[in-house]
N, C-alpha and C. Protein backbone atom coordinates (compact mmCIF):
# COMPACT_ATOMS: atom_id res chain seq x y z
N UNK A 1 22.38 -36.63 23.78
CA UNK A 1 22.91 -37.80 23.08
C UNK A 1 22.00 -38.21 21.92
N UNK A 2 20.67 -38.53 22.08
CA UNK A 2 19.97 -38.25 21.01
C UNK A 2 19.78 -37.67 20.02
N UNK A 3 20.25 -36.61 20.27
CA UNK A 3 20.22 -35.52 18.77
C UNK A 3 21.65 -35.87 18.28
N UNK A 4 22.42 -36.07 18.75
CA UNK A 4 23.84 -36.63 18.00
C UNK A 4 23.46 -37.82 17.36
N UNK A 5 23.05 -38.92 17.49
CA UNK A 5 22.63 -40.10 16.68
C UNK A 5 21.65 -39.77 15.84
N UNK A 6 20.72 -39.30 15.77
CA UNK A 6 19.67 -38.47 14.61
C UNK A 6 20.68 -37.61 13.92
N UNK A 7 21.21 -36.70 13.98
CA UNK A 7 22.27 -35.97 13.41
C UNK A 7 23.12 -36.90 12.54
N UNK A 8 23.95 -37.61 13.53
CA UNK A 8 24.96 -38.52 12.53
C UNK A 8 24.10 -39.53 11.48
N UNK A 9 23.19 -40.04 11.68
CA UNK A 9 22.54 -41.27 10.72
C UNK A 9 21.81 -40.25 9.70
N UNK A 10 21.33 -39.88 10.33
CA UNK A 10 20.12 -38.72 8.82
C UNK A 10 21.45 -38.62 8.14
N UNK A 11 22.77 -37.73 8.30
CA UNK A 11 23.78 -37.27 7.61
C UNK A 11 24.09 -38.28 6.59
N UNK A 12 24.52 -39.57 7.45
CA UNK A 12 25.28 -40.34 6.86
C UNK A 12 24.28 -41.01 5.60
N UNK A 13 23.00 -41.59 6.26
CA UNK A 13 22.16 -41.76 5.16
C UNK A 13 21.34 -40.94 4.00
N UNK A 14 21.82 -40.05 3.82
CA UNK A 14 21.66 -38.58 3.08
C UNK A 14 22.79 -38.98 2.11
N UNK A 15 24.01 -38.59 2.93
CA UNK A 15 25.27 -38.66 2.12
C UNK A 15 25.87 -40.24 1.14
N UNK A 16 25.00 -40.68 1.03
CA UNK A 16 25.14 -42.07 0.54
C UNK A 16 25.15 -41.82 -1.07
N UNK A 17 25.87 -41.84 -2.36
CA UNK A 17 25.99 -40.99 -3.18
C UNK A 17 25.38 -42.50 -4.22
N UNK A 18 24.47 -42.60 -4.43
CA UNK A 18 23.41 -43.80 -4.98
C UNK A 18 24.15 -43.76 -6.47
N UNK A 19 23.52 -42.40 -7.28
CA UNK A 19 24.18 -42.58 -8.15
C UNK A 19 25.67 -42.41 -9.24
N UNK A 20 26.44 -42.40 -8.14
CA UNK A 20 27.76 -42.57 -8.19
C UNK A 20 27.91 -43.85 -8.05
N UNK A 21 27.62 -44.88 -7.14
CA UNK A 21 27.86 -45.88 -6.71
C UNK A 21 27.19 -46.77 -8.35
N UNK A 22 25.90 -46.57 -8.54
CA UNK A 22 25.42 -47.49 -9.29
C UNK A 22 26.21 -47.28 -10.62
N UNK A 23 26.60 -46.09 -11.30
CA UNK A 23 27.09 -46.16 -12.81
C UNK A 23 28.15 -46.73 -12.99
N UNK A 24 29.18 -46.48 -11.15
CA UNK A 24 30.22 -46.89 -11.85
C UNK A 24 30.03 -48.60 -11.53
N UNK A 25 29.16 -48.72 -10.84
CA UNK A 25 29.48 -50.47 -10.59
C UNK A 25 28.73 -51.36 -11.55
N UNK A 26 28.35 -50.36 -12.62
CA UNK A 26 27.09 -51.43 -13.39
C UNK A 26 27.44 -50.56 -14.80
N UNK A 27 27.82 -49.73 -14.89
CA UNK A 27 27.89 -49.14 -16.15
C UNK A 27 30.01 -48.87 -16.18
N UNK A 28 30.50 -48.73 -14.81
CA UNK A 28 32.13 -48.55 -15.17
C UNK A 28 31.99 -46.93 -15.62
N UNK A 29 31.30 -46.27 -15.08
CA UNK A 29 31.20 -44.66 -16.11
C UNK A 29 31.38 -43.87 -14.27
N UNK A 30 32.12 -42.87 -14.51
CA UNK A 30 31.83 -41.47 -13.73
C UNK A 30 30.91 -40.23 -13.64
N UNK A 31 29.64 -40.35 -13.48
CA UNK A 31 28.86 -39.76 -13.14
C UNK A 31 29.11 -37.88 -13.10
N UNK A 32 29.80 -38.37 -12.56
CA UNK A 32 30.96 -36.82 -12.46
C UNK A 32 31.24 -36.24 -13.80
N UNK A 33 31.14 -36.98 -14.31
CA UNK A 33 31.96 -36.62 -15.83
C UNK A 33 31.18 -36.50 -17.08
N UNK A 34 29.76 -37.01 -16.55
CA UNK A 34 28.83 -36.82 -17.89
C UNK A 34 28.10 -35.92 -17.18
N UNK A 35 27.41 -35.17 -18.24
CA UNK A 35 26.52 -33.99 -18.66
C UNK A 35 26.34 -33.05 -17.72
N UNK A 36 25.62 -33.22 -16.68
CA UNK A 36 26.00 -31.36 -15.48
C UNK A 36 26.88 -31.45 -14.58
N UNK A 37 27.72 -33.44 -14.36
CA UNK A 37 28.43 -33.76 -13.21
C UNK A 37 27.83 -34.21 -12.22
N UNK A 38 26.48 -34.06 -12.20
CA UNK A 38 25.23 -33.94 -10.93
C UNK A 38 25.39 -35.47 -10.50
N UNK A 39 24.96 -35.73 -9.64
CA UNK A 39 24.90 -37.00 -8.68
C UNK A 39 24.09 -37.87 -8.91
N UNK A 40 22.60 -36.95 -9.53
CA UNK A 40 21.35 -37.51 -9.03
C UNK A 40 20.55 -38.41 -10.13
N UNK A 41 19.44 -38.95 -10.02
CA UNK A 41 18.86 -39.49 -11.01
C UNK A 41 18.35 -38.72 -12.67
N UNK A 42 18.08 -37.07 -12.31
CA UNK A 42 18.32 -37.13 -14.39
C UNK A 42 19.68 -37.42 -14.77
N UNK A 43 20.72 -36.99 -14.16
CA UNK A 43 22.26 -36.67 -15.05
C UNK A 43 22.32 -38.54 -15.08
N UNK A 44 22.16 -39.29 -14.41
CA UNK A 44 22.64 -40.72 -14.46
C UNK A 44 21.23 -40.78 -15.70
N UNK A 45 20.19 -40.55 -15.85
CA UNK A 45 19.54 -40.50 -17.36
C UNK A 45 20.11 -40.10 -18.34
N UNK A 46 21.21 -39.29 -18.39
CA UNK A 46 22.27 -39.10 -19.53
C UNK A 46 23.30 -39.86 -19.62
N UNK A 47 23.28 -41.05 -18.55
CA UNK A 47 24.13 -41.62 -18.82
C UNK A 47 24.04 -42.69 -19.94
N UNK A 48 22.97 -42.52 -20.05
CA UNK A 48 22.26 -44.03 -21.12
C UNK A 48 21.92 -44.43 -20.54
N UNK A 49 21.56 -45.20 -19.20
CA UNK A 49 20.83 -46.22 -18.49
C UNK A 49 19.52 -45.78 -17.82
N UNK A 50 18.33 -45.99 -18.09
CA UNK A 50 17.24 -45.41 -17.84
C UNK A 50 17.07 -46.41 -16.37
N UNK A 51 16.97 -47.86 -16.40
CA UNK A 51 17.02 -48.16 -14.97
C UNK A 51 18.38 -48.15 -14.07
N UNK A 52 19.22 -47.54 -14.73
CA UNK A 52 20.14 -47.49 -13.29
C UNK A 52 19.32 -45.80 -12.58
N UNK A 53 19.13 -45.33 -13.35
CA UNK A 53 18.21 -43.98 -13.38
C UNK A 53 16.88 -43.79 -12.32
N UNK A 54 16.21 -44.40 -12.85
CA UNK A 54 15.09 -45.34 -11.99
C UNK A 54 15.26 -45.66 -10.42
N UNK A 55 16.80 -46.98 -10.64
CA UNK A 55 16.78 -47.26 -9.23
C UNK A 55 17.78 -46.26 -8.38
N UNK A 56 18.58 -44.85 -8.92
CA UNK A 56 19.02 -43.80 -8.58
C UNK A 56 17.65 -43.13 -7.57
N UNK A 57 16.74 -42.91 -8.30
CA UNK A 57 15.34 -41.87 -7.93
C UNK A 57 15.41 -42.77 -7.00
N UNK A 58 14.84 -43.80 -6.39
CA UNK A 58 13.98 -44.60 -5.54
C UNK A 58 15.08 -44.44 -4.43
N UNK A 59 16.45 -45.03 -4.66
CA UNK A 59 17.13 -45.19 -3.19
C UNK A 59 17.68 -43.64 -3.00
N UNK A 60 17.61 -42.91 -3.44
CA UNK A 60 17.82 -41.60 -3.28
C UNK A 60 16.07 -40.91 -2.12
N UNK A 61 15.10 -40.99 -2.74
CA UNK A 61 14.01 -40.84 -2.03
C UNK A 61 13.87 -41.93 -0.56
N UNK A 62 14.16 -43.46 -0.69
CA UNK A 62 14.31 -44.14 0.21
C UNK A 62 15.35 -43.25 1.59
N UNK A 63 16.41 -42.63 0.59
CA UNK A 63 17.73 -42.62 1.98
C UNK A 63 16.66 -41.14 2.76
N UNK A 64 16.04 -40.73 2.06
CA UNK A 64 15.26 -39.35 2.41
C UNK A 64 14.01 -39.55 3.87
N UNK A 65 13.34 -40.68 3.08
CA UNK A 65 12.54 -41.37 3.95
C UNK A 65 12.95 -41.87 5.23
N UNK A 66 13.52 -42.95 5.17
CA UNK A 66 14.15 -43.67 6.06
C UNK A 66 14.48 -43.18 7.75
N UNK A 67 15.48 -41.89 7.64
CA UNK A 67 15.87 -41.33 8.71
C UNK A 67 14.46 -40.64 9.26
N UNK A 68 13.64 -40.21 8.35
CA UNK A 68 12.28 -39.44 9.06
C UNK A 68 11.83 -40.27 10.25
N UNK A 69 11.15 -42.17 8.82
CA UNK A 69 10.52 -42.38 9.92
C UNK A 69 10.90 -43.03 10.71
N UNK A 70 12.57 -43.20 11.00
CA UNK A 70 12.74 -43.87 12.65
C UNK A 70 13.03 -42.73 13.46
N UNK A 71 13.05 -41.63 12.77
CA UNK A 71 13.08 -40.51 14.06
C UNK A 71 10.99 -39.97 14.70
N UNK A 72 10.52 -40.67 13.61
CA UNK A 72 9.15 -40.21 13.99
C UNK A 72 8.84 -41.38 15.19
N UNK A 73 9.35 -42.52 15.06
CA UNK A 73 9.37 -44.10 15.93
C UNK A 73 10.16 -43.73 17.10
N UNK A 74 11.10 -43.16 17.24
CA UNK A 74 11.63 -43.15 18.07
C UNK A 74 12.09 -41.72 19.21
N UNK A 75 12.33 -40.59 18.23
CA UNK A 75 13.24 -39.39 18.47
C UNK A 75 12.38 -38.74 18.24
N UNK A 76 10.82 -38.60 18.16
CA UNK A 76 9.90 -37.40 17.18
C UNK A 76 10.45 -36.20 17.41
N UNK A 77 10.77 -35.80 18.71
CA UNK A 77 11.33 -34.29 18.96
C UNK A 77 12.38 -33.92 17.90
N UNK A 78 13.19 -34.71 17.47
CA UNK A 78 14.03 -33.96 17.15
C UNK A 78 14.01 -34.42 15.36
N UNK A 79 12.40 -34.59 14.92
CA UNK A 79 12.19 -34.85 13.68
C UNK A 79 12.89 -33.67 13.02
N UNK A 80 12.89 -32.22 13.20
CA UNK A 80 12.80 -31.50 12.55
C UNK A 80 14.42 -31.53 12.03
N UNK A 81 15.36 -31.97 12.66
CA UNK A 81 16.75 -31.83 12.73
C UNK A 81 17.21 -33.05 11.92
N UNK A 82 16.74 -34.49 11.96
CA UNK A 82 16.39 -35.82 10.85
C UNK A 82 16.20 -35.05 9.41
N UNK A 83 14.85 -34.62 9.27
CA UNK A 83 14.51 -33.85 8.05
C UNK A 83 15.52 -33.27 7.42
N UNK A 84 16.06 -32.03 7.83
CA UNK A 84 17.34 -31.20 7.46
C UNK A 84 18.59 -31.55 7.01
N UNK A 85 19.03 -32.46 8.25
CA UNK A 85 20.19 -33.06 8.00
C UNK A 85 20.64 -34.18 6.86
N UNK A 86 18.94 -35.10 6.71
CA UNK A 86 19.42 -36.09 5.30
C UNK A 86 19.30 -35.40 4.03
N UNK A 87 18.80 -33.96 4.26
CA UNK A 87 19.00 -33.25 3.06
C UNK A 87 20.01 -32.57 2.87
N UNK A 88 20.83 -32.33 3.78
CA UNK A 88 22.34 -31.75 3.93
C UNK A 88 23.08 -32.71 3.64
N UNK A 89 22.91 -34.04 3.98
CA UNK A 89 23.68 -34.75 3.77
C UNK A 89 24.25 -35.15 2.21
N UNK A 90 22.87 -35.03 1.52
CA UNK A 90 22.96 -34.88 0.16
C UNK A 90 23.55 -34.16 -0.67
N UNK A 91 23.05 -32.74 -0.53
CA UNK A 91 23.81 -32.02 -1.10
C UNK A 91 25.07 -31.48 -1.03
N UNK A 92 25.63 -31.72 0.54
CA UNK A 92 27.11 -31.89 0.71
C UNK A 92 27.27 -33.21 1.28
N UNK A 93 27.95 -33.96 0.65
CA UNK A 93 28.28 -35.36 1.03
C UNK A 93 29.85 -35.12 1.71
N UNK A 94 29.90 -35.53 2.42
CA UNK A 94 31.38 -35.88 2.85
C UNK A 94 32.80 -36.26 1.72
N UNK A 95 31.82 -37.64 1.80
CA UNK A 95 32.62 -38.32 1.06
C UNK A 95 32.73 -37.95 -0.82
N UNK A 96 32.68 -36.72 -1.14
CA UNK A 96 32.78 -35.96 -2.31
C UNK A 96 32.92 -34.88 -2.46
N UNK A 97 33.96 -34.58 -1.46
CA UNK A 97 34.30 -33.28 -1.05
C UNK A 97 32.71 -32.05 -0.81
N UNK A 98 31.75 -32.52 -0.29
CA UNK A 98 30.67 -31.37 -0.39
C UNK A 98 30.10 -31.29 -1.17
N UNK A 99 30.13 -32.13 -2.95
CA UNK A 99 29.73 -31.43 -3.57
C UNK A 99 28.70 -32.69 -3.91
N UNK A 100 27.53 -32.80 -3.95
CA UNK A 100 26.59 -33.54 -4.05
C UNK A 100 25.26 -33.39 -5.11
N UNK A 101 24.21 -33.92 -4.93
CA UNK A 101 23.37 -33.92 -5.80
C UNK A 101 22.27 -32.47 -5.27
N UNK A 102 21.30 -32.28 -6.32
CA UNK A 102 20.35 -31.32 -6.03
C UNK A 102 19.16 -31.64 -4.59
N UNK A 103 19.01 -32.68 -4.91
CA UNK A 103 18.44 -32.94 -3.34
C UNK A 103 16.54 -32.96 -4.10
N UNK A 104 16.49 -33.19 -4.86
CA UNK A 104 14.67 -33.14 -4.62
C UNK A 104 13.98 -34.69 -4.48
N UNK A 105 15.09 -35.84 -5.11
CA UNK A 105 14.68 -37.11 -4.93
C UNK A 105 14.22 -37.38 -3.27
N UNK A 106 15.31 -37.09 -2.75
CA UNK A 106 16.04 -36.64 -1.24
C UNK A 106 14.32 -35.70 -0.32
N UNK A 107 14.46 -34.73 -0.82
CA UNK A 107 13.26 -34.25 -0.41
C UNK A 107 12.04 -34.84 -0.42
N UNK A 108 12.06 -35.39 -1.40
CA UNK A 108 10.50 -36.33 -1.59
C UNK A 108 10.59 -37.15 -1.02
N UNK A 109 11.55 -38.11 -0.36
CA UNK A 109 11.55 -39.08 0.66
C UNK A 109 11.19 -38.34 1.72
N UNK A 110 11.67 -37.28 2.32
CA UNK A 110 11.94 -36.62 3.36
C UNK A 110 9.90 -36.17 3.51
N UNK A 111 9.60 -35.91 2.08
CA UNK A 111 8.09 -35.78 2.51
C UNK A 111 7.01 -36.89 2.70
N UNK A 112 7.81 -38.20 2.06
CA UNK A 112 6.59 -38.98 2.45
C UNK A 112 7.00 -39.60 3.68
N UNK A 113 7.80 -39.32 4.94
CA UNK A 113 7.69 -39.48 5.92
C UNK A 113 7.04 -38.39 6.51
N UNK A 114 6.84 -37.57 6.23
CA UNK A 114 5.89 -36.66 7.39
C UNK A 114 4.75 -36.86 6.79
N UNK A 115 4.28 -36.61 4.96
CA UNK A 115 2.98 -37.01 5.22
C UNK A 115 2.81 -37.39 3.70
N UNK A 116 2.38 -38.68 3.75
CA UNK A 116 1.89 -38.99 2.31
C UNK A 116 1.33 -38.33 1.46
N UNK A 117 0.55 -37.19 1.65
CA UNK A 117 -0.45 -36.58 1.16
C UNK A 117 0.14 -35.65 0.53
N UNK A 118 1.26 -34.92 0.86
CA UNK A 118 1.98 -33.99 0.67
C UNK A 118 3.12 -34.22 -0.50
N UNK A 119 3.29 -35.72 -0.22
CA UNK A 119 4.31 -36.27 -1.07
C UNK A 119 3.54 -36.53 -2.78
N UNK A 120 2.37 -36.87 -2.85
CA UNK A 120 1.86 -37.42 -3.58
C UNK A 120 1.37 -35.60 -4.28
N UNK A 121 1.02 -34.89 -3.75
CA UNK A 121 1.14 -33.53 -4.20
C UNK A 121 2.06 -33.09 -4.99
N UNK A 122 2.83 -33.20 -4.12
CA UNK A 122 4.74 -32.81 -5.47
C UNK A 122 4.91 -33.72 -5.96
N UNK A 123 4.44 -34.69 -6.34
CA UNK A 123 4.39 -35.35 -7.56
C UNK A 123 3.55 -34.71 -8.53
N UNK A 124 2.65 -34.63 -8.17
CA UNK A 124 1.21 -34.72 -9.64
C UNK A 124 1.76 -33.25 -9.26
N UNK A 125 2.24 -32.43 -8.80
CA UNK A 125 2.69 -31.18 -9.38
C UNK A 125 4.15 -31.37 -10.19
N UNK A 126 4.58 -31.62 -9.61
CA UNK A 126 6.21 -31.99 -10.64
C UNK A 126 5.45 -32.18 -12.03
N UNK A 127 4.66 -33.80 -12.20
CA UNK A 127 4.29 -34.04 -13.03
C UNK A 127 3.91 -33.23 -14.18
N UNK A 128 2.86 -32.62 -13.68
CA UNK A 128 1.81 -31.13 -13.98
C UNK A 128 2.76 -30.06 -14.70
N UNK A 129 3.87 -29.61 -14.25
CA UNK A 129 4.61 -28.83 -14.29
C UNK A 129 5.43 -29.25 -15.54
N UNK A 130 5.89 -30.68 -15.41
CA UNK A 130 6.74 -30.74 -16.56
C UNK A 130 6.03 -30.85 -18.20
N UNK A 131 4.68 -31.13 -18.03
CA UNK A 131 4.40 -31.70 -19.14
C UNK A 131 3.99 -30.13 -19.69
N UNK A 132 3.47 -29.03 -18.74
CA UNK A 132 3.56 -28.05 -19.34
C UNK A 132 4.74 -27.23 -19.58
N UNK A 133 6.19 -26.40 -18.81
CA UNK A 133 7.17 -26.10 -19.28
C UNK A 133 8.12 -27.00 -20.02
N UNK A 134 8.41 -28.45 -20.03
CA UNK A 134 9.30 -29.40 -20.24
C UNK A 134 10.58 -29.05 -19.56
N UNK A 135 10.96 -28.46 -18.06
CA UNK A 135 11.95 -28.48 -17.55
C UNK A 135 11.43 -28.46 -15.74
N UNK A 136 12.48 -29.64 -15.72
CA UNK A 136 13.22 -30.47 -14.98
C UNK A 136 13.18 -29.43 -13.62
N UNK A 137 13.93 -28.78 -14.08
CA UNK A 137 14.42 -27.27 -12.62
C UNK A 137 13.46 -26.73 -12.32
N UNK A 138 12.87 -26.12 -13.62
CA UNK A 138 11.52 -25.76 -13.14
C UNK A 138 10.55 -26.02 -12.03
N UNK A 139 10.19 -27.46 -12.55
CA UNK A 139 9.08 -28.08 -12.21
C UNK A 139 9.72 -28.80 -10.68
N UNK A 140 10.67 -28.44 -10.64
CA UNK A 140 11.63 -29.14 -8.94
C UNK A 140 10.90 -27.51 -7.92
N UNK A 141 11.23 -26.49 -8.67
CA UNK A 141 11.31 -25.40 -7.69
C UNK A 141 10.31 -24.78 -7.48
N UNK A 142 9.21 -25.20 -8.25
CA UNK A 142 7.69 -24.83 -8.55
C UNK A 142 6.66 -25.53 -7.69
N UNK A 143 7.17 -27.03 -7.34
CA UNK A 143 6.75 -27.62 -7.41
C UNK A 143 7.54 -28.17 -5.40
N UNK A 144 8.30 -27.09 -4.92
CA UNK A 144 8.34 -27.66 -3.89
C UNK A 144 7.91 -26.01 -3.25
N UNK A 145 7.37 -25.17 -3.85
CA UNK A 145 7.12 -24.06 -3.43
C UNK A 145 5.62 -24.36 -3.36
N UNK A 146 5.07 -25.03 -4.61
CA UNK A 146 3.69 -25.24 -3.90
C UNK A 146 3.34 -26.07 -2.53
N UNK A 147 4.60 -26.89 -2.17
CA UNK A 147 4.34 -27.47 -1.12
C UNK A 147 4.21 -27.06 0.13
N UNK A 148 5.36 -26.00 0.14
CA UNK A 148 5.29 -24.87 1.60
C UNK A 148 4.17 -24.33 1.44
N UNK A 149 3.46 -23.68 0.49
CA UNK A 149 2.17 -23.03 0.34
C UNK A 149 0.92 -23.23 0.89
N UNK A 150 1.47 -24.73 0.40
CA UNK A 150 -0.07 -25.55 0.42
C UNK A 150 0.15 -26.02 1.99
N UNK A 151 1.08 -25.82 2.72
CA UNK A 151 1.25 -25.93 4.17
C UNK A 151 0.88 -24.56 4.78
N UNK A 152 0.71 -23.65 4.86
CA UNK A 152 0.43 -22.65 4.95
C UNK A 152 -1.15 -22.13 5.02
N UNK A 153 -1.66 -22.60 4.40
CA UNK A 153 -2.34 -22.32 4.06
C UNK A 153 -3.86 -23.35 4.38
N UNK A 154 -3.13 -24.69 4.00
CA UNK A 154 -4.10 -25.96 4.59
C UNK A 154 -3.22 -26.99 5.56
N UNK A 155 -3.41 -26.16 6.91
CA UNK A 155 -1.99 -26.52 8.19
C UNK A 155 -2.57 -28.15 8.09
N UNK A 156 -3.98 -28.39 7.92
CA UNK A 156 -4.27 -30.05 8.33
C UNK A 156 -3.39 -30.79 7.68
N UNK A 157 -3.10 -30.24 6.40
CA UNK A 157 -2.14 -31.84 6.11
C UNK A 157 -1.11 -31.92 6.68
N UNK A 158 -0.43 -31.56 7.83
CA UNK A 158 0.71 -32.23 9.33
C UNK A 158 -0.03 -32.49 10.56
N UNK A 159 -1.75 -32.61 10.08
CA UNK A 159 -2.07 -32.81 11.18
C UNK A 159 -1.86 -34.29 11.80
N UNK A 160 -1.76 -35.42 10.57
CA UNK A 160 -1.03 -36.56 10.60
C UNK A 160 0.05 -37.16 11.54
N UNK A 161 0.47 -35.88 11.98
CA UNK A 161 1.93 -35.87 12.75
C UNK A 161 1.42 -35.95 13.86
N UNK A 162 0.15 -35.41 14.86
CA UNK A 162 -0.14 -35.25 16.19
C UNK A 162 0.61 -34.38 16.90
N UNK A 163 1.12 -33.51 16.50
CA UNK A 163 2.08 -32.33 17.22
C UNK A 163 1.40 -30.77 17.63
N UNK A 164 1.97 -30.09 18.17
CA UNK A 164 1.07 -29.09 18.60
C UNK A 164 0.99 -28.18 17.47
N UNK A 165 0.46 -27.00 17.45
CA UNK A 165 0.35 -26.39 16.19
C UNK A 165 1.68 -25.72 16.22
N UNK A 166 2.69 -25.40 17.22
CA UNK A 166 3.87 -24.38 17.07
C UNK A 166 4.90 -25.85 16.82
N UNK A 167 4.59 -26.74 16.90
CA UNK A 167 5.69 -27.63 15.75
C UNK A 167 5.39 -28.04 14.64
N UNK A 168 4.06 -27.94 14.48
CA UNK A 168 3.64 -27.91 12.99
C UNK A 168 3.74 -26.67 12.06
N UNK A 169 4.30 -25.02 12.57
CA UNK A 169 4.72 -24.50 12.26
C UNK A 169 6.56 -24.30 12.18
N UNK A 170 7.10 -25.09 12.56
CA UNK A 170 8.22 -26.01 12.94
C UNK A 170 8.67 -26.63 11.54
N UNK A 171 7.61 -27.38 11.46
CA UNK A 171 7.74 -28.27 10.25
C UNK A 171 7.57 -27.10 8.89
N UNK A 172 7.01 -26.03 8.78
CA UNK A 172 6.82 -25.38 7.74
C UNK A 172 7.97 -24.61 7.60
N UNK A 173 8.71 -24.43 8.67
CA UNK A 173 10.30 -23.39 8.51
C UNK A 173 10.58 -24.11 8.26
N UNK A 174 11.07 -25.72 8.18
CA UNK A 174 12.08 -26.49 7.72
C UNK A 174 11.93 -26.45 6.10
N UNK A 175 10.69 -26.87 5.25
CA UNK A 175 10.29 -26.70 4.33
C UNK A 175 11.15 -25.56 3.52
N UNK A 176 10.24 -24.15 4.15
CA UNK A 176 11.26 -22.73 3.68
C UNK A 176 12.16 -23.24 3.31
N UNK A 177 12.80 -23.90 4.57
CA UNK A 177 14.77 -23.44 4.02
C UNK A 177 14.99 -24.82 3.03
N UNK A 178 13.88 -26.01 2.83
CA UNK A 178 14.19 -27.01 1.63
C UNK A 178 14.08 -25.89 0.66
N UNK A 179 13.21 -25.18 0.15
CA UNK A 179 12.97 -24.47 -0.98
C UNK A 179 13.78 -23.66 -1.00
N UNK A 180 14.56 -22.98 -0.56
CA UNK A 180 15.57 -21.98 -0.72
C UNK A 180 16.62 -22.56 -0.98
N UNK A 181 17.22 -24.06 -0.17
CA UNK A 181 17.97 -24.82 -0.58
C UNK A 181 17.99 -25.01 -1.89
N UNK A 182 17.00 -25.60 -2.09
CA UNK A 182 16.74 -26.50 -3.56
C UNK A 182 16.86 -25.53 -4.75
N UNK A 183 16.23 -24.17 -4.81
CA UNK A 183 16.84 -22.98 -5.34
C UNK A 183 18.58 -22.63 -5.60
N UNK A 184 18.65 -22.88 -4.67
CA UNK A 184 20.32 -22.57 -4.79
C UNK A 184 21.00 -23.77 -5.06
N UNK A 185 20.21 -25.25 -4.87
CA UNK A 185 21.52 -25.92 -5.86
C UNK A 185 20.46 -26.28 -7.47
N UNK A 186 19.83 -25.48 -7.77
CA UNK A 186 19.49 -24.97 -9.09
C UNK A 186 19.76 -24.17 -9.58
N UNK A 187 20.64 -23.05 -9.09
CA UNK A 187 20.95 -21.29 -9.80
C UNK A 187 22.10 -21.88 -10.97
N UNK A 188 22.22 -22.69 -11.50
CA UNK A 188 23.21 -23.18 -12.56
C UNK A 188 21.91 -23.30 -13.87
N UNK A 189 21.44 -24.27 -13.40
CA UNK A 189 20.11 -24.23 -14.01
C UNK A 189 19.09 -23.06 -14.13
N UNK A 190 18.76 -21.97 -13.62
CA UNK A 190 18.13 -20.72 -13.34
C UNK A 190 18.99 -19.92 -14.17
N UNK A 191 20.13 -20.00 -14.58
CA UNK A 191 20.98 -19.06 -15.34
C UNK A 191 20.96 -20.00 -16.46
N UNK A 192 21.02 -21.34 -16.64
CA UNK A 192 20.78 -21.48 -17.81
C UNK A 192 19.15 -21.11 -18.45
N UNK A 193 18.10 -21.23 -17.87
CA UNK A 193 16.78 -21.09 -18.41
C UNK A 193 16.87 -19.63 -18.86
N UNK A 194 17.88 -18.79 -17.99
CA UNK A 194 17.76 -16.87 -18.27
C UNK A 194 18.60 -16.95 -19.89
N UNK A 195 19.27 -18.08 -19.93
CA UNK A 195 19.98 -17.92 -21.12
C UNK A 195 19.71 -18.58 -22.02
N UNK A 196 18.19 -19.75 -21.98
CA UNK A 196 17.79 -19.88 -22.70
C UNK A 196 18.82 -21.31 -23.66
N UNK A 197 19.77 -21.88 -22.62
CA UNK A 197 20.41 -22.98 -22.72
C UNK A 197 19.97 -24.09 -21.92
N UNK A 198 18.64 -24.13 -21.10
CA UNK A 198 18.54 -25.34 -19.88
C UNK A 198 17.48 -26.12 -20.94
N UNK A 199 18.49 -27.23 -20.43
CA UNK A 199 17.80 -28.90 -21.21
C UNK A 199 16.34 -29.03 -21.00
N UNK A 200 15.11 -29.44 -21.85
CA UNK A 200 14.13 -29.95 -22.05
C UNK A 200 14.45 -31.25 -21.47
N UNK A 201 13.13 -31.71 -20.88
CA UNK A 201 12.77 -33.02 -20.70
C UNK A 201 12.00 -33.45 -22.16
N UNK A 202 12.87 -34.81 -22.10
CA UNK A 202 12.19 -35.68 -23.88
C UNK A 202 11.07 -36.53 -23.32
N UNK A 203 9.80 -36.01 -23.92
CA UNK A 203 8.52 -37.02 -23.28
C UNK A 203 8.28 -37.87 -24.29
């Protein structure tokens, strides 16, 4: 019964489509309809509104967060299935026929519930990343690959979690399949960079 209520809430709070909700209720615009269609906080930056943009990123990372840490409060076992699911929830939303946002706002919530340290990493790498390529996709897929890495490699930062080491290797398969995820709802973007059409970030 537990894993059904972690299941359904991570989903549902995943699938919460932030910036759909905010353009059209503050701007009257379809999200859908300007520049990649995307859900998430850059495409609502093309919308013209830099803080509906803003507060897109935050409750998008919030809905990410959220389900972690009441499953870390309450359900820890079945953290790993919380994690997954509010990122599924995202990128296939229900309520938009499946077709949802890229999921890295989403992810970065999802990391600063397991561990601050980690979260604050894919940032100043995102960061890092963009100011040297100036793209967006890039610096998403670069930049959540250093994160599995850097799990791999320096296991202490889940040592935060108090779990044994074979669920802290637990936590690093879930990762994998974020980055493979997050890859594949970028291959639009990955074919545009091969073609030498994917948008610059304006600093």
């Amino acid at each position: 019964m537990e894993i059904i209520i972690v299941i359904f809430f991570s989903y549902l709070s995943g699938s919460i489509p932030f910036g759909l909700i905010l353009t059209k209720t503050f701007s009257n615009k379809d999200i859908r309809k300007i520049g990649s269609g995307n859900i998430g906080a850059t495409n609502v930056l093309r919308s013209g509104n830099k803080y509906l943009a803003i507060l897109t990123l935050l409750l998008d990372i919030f809905k990410g967060y959220l389900p972690v840490l009441i499953t870390l409060k309450y359900f820890d076992q079945h953290l790993q299935v919380a994690a997954l699911t509010v990122f599924l929830g995202h990128i296939f939303p229900i309520w938009l026929n499946f077709k949802g946002g890229k999921g890295v706002a989403t992810y970065l919530g999802v990391l600063f519930g397991l561990s601050f340290s980690l979260a604050i990493f894919f940032i100043c790498s995102w960061i890092l990343t963009s100011l040297i390529f100036r793209y967006s996709s890039v610096s998403s897929i670069f930049s959540t690959f250093s994160v599995l890495i850097v799990t791999i490699f320096r296991e202490n930062v889940l040592e935060s979690l108090n779990f044994t080491f074979a669920y802290q290797q637990s936590i690093q398969l879930i990762l994998f399949i974020f980055f493979i995820l997050i890859v594949f709802t970028h291959k639009n973007n990955i074919l545009n960079l091969k073609n030498k059409t994917e948008n610059k970030i304006k600093l």
